[in-house]
C-alpha atoms as a PDB file:
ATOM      1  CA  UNK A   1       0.176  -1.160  -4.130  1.00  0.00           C
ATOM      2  CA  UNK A   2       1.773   1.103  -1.436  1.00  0.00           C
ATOM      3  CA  UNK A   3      -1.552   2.396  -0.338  1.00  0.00           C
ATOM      4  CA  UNK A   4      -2.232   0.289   2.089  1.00  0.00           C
ATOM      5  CA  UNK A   5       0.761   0.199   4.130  1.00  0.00           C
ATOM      6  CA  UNK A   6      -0.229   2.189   7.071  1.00  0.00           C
ATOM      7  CA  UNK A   7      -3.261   0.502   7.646  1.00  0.00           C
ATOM      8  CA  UNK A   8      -1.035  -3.124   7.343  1.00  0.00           C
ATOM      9  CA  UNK A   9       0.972  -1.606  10.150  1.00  0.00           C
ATOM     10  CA  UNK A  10      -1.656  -0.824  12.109  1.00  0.00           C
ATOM     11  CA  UNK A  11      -3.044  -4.673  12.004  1.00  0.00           C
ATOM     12  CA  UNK A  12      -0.092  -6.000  12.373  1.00  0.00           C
ATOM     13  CA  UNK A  13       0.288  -3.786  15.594  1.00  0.00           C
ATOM     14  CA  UNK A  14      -2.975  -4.618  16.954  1.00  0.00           C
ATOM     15  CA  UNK A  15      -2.068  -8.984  16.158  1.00  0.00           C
ATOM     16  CA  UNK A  16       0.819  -8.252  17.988  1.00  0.00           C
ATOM     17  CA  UNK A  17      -0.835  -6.925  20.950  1.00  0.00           C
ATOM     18  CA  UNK A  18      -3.238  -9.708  20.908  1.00  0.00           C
ATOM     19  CA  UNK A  19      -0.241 -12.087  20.920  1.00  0.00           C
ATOM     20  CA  UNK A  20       1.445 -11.151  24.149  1.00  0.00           C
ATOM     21  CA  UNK A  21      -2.184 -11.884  25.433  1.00  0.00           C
ATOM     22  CA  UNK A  22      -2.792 -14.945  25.501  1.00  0.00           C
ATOM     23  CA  UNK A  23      -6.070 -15.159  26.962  1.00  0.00           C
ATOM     24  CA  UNK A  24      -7.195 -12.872  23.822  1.00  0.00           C
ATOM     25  CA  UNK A  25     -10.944 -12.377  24.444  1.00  0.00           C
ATOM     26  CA  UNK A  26     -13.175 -14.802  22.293  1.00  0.00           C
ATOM     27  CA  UNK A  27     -14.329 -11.246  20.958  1.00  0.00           C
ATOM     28  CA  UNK A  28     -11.408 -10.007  19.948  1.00  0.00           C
ATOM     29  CA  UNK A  29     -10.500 -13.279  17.925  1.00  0.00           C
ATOM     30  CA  UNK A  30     -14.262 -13.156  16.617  1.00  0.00           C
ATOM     31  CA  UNK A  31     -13.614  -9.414  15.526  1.00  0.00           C
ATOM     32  CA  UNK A  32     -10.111 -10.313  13.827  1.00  0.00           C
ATOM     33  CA  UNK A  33     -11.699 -13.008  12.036  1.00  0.00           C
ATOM     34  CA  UNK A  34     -14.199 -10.715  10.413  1.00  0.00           C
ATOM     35  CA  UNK A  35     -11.719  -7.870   9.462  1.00  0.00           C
ATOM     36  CA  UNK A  36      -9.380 -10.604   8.149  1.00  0.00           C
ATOM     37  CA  UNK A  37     -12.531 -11.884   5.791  1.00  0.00           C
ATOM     38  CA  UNK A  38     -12.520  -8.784   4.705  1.00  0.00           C
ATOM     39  CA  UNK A  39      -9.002  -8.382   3.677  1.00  0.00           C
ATOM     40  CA  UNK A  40      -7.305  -9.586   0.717  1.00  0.00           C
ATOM     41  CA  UNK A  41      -6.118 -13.473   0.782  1.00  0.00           C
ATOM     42  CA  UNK A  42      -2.530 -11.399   0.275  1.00  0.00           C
ATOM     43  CA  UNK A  43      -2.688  -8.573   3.205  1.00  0.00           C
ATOM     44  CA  UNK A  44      -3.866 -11.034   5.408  1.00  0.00           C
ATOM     45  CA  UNK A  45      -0.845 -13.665   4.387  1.00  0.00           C
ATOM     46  CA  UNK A  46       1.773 -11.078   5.024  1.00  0.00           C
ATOM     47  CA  UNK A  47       0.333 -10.505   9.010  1.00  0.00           C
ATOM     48  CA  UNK A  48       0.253 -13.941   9.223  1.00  0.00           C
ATOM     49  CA  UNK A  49       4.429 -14.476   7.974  1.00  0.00           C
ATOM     50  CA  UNK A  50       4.856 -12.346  10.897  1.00  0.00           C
ATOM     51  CA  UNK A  51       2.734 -12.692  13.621  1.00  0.00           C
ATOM     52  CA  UNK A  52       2.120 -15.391  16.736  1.00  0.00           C
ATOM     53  CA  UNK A  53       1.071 -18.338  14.722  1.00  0.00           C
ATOM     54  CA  UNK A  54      -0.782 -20.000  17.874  1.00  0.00           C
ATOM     55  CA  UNK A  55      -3.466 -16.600  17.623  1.00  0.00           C
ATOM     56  CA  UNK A  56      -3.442 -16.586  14.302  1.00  0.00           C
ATOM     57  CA  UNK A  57      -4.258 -20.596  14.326  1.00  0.00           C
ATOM     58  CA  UNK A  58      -7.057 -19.298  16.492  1.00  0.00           C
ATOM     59  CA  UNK A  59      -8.578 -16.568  14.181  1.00  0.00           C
ATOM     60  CA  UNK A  60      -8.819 -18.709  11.108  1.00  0.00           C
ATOM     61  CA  UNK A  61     -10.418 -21.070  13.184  1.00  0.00           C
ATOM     62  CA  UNK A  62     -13.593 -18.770  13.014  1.00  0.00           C
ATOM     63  CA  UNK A  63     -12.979 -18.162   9.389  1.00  0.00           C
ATOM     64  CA  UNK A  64     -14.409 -19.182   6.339  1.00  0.00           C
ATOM     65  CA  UNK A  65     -11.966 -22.423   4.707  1.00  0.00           C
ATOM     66  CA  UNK A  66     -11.904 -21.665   1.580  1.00  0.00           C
ATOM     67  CA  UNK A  67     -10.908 -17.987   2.293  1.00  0.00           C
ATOM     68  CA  UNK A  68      -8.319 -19.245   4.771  1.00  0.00           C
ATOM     69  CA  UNK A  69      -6.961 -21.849   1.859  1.00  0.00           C
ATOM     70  CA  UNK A  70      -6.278 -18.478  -0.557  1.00  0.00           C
ATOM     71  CA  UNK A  71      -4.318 -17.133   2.266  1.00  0.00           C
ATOM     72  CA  UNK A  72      -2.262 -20.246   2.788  1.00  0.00           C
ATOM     73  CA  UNK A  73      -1.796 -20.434  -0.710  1.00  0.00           C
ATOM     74  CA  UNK A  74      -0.102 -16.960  -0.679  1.00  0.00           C
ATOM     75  CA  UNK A  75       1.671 -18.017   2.860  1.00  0.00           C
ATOM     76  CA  UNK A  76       3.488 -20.863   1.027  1.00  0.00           C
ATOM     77  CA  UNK A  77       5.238 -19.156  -1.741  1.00  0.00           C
ATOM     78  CA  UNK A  78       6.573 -16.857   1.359  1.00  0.00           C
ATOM     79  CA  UNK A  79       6.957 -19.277   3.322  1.00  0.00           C
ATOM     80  CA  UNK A  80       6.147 -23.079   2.867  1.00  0.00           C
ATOM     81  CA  UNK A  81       7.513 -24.353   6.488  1.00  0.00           C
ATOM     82  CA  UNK A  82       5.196 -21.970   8.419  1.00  0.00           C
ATOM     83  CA  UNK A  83       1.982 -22.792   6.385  1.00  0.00           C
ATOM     84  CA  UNK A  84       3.193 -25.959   7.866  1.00  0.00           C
ATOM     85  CA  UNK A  85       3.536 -25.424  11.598  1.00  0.00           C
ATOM     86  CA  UNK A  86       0.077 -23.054  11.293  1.00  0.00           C
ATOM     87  CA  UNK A  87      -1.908 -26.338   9.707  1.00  0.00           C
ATOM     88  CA  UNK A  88      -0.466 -28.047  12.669  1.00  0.00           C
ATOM     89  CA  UNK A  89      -1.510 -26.074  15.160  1.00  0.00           C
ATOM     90  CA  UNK A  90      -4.935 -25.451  13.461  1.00  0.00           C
ATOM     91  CA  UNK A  91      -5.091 -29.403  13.042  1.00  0.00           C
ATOM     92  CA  UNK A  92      -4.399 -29.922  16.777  1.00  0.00           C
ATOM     93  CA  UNK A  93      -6.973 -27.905  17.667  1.00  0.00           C
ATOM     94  CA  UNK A  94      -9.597 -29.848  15.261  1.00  0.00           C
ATOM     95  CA  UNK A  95      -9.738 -27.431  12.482  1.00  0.00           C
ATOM     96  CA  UNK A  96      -8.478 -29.301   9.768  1.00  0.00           C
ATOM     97  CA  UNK A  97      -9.670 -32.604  10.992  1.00  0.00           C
ATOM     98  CA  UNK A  98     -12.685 -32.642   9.721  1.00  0.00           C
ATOM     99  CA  UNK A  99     -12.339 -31.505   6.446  1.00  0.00           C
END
């Protein structure tokens, strides 16, 4: 549905602004991860097609694994290569490497 548009802008506005910060607050990541939990697996997966995979790496980080698996899931019909790079990153920084 349509309805939710303008609020999907509005995220996606807010991720952006987070990405051209790089030192994003803990609390803001934190606060991003909850909102995201909140979302559907598929609102979530089309802010993550288009925003800074490195601080989006960085959210799921504080997020729950099986949500963040129904997001990839979505992600990869999209988008297979960037599920790729983001599982990367995330595995890098020890997310994944403990599974």
């Amino acid at each position: 549905g349509k309805k939710g548009q303008p609020y999907l802008d509005a995220f996606e506005e807010q991720v952006n602004k987070i990405s051209s910060d790089y030192n994003a607050s803990e609390n803001n990541v934190e606060r991003f991860a909850s909102i995201y939990t909140s979302m559907t697996p598929e609102a979530v997966a089309k802010i993550a097609l288009k925003s800074n995979l490195s601080t989006i790496a960085r959210i799921f980080e504080k997020m729950d694994n099986k949500k963040i698996a129904l997001i990839l899931d979505v992600m990869a019909k999209e988008n297979p290569q960037r599920v790729m790079d983001l599982v990367d990153l995330m595995t890098k920084k020890g997310k994944a490497a403990n599974e």
